[in-house]
C-alpha atoms as a PDB file:
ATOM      1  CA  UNK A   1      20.922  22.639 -20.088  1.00  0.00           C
ATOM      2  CA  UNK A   2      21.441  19.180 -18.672  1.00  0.00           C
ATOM      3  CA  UNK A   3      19.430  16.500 -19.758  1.00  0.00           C
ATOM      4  CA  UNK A   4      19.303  13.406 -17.039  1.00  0.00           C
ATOM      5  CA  UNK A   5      17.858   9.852 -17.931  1.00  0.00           C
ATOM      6  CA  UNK A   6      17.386   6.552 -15.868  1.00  0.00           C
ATOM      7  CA  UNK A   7      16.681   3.347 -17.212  1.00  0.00           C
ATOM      8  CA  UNK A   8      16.837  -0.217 -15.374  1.00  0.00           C
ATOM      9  CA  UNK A   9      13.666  -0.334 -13.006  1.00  0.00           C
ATOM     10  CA  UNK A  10      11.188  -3.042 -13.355  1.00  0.00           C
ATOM     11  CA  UNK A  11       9.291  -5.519 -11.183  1.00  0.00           C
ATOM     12  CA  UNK A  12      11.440  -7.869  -9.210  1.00  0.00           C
ATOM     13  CA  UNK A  13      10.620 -10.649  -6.409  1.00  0.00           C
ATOM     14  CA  UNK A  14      11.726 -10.088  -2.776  1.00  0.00           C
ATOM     15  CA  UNK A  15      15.469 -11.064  -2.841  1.00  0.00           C
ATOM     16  CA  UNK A  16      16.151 -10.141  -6.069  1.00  0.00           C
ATOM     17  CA  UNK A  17      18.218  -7.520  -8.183  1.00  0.00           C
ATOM     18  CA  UNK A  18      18.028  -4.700 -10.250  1.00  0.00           C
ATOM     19  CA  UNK A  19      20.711  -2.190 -11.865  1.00  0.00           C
ATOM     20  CA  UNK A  20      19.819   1.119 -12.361  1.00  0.00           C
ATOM     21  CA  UNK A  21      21.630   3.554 -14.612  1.00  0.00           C
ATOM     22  CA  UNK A  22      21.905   7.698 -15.139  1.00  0.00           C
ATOM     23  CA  UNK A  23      22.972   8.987 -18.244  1.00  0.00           C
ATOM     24  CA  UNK A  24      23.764  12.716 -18.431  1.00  0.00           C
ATOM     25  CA  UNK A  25      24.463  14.894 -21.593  1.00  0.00           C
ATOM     26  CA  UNK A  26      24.325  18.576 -22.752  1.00  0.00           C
ATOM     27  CA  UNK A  27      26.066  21.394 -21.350  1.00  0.00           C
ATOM     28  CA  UNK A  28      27.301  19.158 -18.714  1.00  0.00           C
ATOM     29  CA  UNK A  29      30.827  21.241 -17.775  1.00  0.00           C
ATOM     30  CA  UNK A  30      32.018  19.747 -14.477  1.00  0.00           C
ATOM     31  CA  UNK A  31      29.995  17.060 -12.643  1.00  0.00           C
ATOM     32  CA  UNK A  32      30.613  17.394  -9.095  1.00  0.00           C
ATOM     33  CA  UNK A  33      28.204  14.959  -8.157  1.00  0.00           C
ATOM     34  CA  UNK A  34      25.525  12.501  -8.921  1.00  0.00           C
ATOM     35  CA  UNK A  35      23.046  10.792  -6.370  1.00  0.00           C
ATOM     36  CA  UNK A  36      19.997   8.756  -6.553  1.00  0.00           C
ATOM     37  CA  UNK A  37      16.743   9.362  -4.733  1.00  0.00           C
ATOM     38  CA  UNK A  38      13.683   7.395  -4.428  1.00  0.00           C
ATOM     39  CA  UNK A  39       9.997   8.583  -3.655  1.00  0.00           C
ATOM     40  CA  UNK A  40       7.386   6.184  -2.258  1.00  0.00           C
ATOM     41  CA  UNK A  41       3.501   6.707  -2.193  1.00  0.00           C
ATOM     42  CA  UNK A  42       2.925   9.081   0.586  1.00  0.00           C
ATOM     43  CA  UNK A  43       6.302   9.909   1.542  1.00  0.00           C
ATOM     44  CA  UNK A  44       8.934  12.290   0.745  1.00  0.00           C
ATOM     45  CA  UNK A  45      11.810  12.096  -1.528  1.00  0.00           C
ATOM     46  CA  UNK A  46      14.906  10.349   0.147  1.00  0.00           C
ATOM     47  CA  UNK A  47      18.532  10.211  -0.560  1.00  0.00           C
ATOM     48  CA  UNK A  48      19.753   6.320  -1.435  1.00  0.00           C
ATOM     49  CA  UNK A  49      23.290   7.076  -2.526  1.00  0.00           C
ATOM     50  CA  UNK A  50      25.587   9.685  -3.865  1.00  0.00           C
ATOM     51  CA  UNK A  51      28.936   9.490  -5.721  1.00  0.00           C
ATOM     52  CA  UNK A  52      31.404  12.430  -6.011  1.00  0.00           C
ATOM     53  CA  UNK A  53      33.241  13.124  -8.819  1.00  0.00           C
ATOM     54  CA  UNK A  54      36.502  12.168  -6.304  1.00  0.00           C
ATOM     55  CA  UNK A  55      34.565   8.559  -6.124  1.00  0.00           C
ATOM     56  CA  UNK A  56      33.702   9.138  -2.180  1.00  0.00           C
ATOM     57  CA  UNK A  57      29.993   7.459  -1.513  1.00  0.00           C
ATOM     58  CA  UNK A  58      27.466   8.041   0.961  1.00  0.00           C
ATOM     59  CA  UNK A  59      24.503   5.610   1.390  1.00  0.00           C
ATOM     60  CA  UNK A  60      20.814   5.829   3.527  1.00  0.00           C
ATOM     61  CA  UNK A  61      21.466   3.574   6.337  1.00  0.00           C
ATOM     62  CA  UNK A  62      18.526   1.462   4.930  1.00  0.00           C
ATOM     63  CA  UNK A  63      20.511   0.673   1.619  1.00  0.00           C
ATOM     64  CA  UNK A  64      23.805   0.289   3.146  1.00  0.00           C
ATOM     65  CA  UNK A  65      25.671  -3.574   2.292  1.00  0.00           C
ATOM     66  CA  UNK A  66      23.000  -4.078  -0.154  1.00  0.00           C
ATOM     67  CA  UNK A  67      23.479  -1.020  -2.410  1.00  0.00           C
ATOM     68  CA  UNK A  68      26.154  -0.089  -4.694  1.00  0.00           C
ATOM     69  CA  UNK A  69      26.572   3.236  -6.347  1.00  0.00           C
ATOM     70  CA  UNK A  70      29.122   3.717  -9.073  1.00  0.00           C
ATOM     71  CA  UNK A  71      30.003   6.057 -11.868  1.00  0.00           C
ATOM     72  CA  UNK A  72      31.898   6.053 -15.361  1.00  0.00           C
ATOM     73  CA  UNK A  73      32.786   9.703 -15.345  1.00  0.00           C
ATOM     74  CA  UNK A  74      34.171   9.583 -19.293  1.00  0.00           C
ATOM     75  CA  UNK A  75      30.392   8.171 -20.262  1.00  0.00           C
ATOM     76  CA  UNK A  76      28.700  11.035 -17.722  1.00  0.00           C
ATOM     77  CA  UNK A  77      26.527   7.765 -16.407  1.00  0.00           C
ATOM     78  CA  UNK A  78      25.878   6.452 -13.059  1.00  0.00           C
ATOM     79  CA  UNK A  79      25.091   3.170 -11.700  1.00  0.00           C
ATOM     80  CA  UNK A  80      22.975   1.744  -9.046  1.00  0.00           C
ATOM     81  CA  UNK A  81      23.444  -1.797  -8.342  1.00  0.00           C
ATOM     82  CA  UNK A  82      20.775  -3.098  -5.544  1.00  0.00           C
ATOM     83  CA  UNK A  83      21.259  -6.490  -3.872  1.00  0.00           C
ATOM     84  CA  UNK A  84      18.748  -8.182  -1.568  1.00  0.00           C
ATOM     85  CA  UNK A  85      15.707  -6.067  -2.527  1.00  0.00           C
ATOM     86  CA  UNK A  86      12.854  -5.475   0.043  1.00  0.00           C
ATOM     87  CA  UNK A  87       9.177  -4.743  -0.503  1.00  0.00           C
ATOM     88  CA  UNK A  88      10.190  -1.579   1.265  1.00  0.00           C
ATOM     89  CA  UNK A  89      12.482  -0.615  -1.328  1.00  0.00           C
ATOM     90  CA  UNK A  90       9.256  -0.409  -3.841  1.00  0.00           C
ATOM     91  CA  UNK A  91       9.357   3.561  -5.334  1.00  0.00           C
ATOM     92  CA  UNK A  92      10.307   5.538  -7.869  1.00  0.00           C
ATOM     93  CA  UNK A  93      13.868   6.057  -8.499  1.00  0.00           C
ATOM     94  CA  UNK A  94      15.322   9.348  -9.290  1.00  0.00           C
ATOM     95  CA  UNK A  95      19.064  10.642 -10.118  1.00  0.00           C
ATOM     96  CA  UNK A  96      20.355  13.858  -9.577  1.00  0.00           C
ATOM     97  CA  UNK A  97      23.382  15.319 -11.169  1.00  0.00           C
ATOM     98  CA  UNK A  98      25.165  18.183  -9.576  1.00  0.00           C
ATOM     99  CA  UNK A  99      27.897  20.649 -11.649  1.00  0.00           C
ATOM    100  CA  UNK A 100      29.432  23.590 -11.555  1.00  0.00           C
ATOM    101  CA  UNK A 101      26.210  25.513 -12.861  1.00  0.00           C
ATOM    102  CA  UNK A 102      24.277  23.846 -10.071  1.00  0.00           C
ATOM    103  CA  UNK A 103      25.946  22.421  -7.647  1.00  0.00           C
ATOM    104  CA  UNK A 104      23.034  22.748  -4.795  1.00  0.00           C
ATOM    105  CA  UNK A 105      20.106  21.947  -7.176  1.00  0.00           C
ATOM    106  CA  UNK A 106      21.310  20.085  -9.995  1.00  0.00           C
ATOM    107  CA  UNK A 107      19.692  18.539 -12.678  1.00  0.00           C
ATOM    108  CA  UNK A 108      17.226  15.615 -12.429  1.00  0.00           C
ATOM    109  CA  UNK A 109      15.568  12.767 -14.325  1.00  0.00           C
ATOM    110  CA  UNK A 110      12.336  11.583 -14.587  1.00  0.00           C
ATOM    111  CA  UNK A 111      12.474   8.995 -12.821  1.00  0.00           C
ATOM    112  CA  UNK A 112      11.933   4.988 -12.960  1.00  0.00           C
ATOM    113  CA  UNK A 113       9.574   2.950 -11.124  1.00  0.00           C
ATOM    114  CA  UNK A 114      11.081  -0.299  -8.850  1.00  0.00           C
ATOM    115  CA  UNK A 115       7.849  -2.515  -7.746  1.00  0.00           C
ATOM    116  CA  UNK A 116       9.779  -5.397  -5.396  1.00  0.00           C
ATOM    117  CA  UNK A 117       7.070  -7.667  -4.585  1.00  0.00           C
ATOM    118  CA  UNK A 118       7.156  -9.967  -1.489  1.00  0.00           C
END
């Protein structure tokens, strides 16, 4: 089993910045992939960003320039760095880790709450 953690959220002012980070451990094996996803009140999970184990990233268009996804693939953690927050941005943030035991499904946290206020 994989066991997935995020940390970092908080309350921040319009403008401002938070880093997010994933830590995964367990029975890890091979990490193809990790991503983060957010959920706001009333709306369905989204993708925000997803690094591959080859270090190619895709972004939601609504993140992209102010987002920044990284990993440190010997420490099985993943960072979100977000720039230039928005009230829109306000959810909870989730991270998904994808390996060779599941690479459609993958593992996920429990999430952490961003509150950007305007």
């Amino acid at each position: 089993q994989v066991q997935v953690v995020e940390s970092g959220g908080g309350l921040v002012q319009a403008g401002g910045s938070l880093r997010l980070s994933c830590a995964a451990s367990g029975s890890i094996f091979n990490i193809n992939a990790m991503g983060w996803y957010r959920q706001a009140p009333g709306k369905q999970r989204e993708l925000v960003a997803v690094i591959t184990s080859s270090d190619m990233t895709n972004y939601a268009d609504s993140v992209k320039g102010r987002f920044t996804i990284s990993s440190d693939n010997v420490k099985n953690t993943a960072y979100l760095q977000m720039n230039s927050l928005k009230p829109e941005d306000t959810a909870v943030y989730y991270c998904n880790v994808k390996n060779t035991i599941r690479p459609r499904v993958g593992y996920w946290g429990q999430g952490t709450q961003v509150t950007v206020s305007s």
